[in-house]
PDB file of N, CA and C in Angstrom:
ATOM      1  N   UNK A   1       0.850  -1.174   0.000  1.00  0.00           N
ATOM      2  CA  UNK A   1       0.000   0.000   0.000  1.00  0.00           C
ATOM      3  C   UNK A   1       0.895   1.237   0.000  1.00  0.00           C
ATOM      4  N   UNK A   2       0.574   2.388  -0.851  1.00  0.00           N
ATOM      5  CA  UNK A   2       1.257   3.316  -1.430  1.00  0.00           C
ATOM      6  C   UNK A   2       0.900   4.428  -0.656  1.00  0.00           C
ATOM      7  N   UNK A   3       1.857   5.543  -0.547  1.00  0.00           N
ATOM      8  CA  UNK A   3       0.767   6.840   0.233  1.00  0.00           C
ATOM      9  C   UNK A   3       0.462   7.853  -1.156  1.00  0.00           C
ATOM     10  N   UNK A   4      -0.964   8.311  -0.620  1.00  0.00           N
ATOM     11  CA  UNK A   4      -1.653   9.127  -1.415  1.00  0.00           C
ATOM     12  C   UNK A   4      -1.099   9.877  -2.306  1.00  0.00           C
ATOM     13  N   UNK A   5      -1.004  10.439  -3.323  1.00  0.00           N
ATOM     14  CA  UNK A   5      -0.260  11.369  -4.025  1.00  0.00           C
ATOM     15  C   UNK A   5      -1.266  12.822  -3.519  1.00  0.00           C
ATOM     16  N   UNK A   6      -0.165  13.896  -3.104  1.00  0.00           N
ATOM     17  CA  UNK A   6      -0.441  15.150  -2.638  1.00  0.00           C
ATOM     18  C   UNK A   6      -0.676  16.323  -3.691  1.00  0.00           C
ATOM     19  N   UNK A   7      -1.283  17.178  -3.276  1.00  0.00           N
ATOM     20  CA  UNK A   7      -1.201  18.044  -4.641  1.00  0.00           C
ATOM     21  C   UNK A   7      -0.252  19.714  -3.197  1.00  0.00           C
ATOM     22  N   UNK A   8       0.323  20.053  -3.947  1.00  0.00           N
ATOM     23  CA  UNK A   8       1.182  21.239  -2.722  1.00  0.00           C
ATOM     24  C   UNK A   8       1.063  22.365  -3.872  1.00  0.00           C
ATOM     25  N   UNK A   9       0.584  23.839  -3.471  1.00  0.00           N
ATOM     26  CA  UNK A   9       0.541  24.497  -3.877  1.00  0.00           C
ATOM     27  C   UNK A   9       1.475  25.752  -3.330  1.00  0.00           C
ATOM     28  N   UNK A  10       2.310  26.041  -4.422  1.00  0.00           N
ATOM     29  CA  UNK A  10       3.638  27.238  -3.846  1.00  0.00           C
ATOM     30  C   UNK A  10       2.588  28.606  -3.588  1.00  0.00           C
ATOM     31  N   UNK A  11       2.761  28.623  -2.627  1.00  0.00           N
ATOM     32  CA  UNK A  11       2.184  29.914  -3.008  1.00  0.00           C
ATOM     33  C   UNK A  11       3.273  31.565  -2.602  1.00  0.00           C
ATOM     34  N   UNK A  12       3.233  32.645  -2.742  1.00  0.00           N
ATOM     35  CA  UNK A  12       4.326  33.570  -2.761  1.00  0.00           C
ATOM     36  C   UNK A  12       4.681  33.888  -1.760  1.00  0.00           C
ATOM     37  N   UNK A  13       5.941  34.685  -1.196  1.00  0.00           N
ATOM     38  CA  UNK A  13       6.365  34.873   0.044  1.00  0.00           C
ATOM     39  C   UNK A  13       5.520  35.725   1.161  1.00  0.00           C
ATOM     40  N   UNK A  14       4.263  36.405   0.433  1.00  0.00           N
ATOM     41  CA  UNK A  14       3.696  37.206   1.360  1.00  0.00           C
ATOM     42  C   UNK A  14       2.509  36.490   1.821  1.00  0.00           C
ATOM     43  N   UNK A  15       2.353  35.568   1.795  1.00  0.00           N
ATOM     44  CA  UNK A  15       1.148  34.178   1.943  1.00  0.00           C
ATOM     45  C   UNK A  15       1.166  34.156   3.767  1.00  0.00           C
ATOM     46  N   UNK A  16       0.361  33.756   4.895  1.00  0.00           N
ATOM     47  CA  UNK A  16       0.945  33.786   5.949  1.00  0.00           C
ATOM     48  C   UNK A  16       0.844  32.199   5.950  1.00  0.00           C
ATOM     49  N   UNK A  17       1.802  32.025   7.452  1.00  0.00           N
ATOM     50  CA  UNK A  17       1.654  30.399   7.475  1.00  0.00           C
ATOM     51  C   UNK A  17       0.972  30.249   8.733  1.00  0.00           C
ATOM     52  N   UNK A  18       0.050  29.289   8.415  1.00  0.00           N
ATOM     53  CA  UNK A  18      -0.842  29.188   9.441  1.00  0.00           C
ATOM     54  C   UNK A  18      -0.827  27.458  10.365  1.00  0.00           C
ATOM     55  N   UNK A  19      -1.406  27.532  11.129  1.00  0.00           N
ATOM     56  CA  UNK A  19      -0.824  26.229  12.143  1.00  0.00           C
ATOM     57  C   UNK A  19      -1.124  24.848  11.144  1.00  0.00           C
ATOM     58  N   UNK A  20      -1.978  24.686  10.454  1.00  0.00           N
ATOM     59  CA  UNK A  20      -2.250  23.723   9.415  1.00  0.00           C
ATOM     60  C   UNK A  20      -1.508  23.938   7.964  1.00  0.00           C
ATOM     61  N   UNK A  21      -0.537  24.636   7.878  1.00  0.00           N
ATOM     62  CA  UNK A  21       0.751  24.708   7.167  1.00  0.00           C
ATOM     63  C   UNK A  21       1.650  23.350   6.501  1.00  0.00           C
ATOM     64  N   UNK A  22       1.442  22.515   5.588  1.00  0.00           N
ATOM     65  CA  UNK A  22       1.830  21.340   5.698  1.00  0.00           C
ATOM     66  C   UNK A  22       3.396  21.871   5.695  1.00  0.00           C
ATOM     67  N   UNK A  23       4.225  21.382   6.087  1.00  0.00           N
ATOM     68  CA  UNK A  23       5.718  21.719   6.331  1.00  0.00           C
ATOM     69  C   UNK A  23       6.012  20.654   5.245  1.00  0.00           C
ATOM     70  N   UNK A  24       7.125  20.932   3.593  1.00  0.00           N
ATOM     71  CA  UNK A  24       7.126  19.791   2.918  1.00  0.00           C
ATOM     72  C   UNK A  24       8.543  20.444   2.786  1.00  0.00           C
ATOM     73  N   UNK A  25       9.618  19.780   2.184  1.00  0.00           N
ATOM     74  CA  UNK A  25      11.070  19.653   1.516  1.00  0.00           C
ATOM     75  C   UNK A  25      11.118  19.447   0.130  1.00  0.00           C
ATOM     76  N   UNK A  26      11.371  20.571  -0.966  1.00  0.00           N
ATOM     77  CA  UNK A  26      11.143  20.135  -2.114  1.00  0.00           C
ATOM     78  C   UNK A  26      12.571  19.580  -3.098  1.00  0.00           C
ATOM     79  N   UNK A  27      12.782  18.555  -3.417  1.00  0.00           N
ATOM     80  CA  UNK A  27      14.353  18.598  -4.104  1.00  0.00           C
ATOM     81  C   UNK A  27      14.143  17.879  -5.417  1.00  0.00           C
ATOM     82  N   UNK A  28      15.169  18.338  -6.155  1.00  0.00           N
ATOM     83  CA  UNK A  28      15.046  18.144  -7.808  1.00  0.00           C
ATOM     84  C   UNK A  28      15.321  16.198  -7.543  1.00  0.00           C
ATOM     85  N   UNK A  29      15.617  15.709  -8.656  1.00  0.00           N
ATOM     86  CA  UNK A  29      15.520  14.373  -8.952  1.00  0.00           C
ATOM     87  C   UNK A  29      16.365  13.728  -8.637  1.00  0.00           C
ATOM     88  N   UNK A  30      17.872  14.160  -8.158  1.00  0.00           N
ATOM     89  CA  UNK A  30      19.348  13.723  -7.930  1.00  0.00           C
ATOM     90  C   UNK A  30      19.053  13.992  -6.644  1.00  0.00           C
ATOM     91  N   UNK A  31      18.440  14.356  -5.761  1.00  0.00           N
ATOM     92  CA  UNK A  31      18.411  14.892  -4.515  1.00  0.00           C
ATOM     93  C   UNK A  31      18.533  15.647  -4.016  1.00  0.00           C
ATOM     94  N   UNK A  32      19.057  16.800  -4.809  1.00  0.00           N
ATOM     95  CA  UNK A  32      19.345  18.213  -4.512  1.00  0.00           C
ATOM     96  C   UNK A  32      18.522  19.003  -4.009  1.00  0.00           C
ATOM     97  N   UNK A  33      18.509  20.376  -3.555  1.00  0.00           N
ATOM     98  CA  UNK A  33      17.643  21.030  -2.995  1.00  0.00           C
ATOM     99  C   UNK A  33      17.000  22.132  -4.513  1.00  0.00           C
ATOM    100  N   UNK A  34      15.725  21.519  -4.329  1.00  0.00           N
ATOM    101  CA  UNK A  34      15.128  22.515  -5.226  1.00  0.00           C
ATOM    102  C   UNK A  34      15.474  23.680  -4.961  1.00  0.00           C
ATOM    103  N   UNK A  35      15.647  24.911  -6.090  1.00  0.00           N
ATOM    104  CA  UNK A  35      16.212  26.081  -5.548  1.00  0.00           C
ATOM    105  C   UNK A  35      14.706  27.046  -6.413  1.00  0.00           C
ATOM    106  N   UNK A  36      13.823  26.459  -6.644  1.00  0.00           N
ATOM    107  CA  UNK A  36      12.527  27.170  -7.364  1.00  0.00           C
ATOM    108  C   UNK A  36      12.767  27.586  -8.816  1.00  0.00           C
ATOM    109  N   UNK A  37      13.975  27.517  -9.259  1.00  0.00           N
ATOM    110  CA  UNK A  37      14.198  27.816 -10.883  1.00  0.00           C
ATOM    111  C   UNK A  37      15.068  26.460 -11.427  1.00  0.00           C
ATOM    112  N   UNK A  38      15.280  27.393 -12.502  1.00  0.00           N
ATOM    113  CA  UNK A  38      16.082  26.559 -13.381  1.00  0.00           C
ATOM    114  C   UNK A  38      17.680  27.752 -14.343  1.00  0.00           C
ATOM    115  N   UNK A  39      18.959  27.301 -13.672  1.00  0.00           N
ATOM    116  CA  UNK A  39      19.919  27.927 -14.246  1.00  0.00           C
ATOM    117  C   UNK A  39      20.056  27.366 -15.960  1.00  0.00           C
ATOM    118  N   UNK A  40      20.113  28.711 -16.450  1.00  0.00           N
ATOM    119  CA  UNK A  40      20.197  28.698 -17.981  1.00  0.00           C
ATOM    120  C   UNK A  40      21.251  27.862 -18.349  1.00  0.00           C
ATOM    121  N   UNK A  41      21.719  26.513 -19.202  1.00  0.00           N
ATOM    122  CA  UNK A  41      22.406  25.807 -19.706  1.00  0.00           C
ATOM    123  C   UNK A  41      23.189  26.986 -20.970  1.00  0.00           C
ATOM    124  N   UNK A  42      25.038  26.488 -20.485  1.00  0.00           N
ATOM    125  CA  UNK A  42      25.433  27.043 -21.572  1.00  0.00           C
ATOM    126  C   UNK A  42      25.156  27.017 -22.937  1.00  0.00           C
ATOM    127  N   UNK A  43      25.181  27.792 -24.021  1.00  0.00           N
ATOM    128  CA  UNK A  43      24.892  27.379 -25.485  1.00  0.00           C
ATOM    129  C   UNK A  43      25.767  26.050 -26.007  1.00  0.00           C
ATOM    130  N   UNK A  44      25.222  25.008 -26.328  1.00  0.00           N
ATOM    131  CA  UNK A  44      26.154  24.382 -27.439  1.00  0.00           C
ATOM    132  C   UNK A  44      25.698  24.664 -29.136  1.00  0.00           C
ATOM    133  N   UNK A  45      27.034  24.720 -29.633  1.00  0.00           N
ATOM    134  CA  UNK A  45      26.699  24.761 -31.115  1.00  0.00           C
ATOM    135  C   UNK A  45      26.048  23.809 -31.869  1.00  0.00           C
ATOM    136  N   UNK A  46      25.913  24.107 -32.813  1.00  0.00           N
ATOM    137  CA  UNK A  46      24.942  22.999 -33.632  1.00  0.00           C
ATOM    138  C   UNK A  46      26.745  21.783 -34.551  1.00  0.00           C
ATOM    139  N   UNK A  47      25.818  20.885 -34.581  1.00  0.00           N
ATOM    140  CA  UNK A  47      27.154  19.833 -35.294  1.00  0.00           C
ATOM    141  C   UNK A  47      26.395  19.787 -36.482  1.00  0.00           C
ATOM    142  N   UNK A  48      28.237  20.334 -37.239  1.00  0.00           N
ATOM    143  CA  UNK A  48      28.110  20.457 -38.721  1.00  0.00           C
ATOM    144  C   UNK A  48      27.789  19.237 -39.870  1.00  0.00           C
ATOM    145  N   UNK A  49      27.312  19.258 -40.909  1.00  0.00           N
ATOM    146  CA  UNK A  49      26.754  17.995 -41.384  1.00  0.00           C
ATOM    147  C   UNK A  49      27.763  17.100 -41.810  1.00  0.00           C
ATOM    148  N   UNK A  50      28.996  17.549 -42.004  1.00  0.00           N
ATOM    149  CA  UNK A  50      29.707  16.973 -42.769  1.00  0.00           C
ATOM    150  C   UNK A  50      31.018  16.218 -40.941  1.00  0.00           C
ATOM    151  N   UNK A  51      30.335  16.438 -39.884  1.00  0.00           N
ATOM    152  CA  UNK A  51      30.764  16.200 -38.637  1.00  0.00           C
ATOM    153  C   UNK A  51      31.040  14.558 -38.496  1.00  0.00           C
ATOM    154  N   UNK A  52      32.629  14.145 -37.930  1.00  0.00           N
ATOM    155  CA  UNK A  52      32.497  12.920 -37.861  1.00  0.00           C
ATOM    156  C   UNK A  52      32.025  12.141 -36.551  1.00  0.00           C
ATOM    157  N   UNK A  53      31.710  11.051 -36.428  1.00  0.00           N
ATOM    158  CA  UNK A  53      30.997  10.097 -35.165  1.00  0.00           C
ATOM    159  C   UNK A  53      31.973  10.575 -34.072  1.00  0.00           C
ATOM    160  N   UNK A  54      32.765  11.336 -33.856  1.00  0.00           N
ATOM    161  CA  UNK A  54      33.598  11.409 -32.469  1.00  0.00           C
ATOM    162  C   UNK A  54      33.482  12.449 -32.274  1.00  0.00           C
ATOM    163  N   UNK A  55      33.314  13.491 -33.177  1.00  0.00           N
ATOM    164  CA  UNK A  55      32.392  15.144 -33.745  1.00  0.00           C
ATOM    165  C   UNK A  55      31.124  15.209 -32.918  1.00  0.00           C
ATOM    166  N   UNK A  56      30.483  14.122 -33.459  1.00  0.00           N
ATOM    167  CA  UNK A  56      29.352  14.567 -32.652  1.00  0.00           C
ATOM    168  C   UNK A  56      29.299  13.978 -31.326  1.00  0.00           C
ATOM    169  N   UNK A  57      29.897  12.465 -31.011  1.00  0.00           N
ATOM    170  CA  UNK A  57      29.769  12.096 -29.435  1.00  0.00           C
ATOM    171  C   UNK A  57      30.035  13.580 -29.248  1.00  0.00           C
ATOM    172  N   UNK A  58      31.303  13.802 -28.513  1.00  0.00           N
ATOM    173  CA  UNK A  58      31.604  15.164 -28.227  1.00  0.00           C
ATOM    174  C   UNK A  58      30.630  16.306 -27.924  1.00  0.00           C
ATOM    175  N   UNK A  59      29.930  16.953 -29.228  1.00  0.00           N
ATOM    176  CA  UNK A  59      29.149  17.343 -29.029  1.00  0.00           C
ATOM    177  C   UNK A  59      28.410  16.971 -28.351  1.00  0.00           C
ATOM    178  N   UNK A  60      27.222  15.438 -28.011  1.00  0.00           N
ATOM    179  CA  UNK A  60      26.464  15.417 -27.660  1.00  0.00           C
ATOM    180  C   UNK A  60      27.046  15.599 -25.724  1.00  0.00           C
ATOM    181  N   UNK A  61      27.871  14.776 -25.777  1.00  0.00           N
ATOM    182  CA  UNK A  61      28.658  14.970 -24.098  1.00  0.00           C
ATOM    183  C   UNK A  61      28.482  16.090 -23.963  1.00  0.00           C
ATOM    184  N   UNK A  62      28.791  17.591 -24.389  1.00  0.00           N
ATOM    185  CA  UNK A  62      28.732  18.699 -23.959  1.00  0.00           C
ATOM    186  C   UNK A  62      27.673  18.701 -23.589  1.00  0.00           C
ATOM    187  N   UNK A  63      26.358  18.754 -24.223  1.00  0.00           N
ATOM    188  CA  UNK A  63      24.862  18.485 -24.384  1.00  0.00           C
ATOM    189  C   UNK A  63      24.467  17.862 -22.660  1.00  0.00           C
ATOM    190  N   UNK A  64      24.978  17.170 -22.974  1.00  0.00           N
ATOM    191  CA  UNK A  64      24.631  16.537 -21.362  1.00  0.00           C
ATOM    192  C   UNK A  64      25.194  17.316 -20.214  1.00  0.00           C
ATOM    193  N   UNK A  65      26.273  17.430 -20.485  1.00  0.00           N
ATOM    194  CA  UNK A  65      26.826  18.019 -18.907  1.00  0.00           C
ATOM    195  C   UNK A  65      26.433  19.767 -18.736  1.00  0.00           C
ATOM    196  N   UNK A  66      25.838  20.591 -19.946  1.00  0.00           N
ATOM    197  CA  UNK A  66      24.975  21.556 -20.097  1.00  0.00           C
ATOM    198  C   UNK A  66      23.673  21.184 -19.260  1.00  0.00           C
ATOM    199  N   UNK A  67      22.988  20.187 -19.566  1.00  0.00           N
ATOM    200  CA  UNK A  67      21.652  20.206 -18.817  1.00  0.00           C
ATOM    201  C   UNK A  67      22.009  19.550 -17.685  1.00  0.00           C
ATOM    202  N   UNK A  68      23.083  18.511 -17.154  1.00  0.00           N
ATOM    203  CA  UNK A  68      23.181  18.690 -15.941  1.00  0.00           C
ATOM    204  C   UNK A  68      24.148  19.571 -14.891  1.00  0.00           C
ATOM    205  N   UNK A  69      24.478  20.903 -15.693  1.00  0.00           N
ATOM    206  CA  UNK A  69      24.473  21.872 -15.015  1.00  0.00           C
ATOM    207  C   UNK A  69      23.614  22.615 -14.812  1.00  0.00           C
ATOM    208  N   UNK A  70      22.652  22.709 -15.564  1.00  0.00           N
ATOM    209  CA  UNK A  70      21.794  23.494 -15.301  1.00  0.00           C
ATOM    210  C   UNK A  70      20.580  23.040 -14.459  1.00  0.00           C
ATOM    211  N   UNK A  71      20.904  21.142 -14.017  1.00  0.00           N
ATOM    212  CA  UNK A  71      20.251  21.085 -13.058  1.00  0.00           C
ATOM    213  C   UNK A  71      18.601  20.008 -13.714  1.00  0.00           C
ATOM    214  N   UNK A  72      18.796  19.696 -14.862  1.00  0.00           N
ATOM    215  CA  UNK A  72      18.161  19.170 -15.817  1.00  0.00           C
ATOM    216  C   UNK A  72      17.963  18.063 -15.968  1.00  0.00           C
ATOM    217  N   UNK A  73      19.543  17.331 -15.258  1.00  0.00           N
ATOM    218  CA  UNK A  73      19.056  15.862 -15.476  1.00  0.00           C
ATOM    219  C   UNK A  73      20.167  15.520 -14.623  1.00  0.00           C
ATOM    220  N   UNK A  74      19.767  14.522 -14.529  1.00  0.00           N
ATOM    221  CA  UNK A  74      20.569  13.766 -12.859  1.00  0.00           C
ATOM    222  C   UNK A  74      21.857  13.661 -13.572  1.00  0.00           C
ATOM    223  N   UNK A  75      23.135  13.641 -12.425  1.00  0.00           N
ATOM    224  CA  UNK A  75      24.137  12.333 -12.688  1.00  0.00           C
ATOM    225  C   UNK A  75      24.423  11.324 -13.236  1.00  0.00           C
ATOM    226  N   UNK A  76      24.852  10.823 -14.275  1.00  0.00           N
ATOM    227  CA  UNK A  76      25.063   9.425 -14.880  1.00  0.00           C
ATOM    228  C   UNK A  76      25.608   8.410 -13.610  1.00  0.00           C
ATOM    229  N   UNK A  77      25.161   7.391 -14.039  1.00  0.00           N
ATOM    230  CA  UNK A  77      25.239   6.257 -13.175  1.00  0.00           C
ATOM    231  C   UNK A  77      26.939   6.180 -13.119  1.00  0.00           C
ATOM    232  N   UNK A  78      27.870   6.230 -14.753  1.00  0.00           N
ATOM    233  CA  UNK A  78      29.158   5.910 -14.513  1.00  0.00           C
ATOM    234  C   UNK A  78      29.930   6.933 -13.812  1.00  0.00           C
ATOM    235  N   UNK A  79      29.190   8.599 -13.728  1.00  0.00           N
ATOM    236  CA  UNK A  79      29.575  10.043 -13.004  1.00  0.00           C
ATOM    237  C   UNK A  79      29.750   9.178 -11.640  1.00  0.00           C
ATOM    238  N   UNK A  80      28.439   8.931 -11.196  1.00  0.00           N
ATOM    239  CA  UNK A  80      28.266   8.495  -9.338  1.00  0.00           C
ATOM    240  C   UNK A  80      29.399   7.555  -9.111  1.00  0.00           C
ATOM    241  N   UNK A  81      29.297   6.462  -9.888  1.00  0.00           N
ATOM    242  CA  UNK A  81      30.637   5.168  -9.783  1.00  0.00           C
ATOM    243  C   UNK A  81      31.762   6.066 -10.050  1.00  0.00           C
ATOM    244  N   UNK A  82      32.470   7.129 -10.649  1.00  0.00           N
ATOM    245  CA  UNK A  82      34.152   7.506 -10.076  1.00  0.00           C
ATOM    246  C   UNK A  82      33.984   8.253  -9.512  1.00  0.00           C
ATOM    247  N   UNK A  83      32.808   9.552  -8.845  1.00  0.00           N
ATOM    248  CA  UNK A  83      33.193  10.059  -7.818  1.00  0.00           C
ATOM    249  C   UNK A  83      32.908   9.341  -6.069  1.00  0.00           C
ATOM    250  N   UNK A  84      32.516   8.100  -6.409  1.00  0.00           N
ATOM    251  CA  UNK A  84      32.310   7.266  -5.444  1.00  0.00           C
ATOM    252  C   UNK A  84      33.938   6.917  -4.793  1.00  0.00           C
ATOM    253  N   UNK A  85      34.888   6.665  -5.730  1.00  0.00           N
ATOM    254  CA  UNK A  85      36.260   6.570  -5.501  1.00  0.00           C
ATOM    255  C   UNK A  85      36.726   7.103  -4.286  1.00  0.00           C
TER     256      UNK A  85
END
């Protein structure tokens, strides 16, 4: 048996909190602490057509570690295994 799914509504800093206040912890998907936004991912360029297969891995790696700087997408499983070291 599962617990209920909640619905939590943000509401703005001038809201008061009142004794029936549910007290919740909000954190992105890696565990982090939600910070209420989202930091803008650096630009990557576009890969040129005539780009070879190590051209674009490359590229796409940038791609990734852009959205998980910006908080977008978790850690890779092989990231967690060497900073586990």
């Amino acid at each position: 048996m599962g617990f209920p799914i909640q619905t939590l509504v943000v509401n703005g800093g001038d809201t008061p909190v009142t004794p029936m206040s549910a007290q919740v912890r909000l954190i992105t998907p890696d565990g982090k602490e939600f910070t209420g936004g989202v930091t803008p991912a650096e630009p990557v360029e576009d890969v040129a057509a005539t780009a070879t297969a190590k051209q674009v891995a490359n590229r796409f790696n940038q791609l990734l570690a852009s959205l998980r700087a910006a908080g977008l997408l978790a850690e890779s499983a092989e990231e967690s295994e060497s900073t586990a070291d």
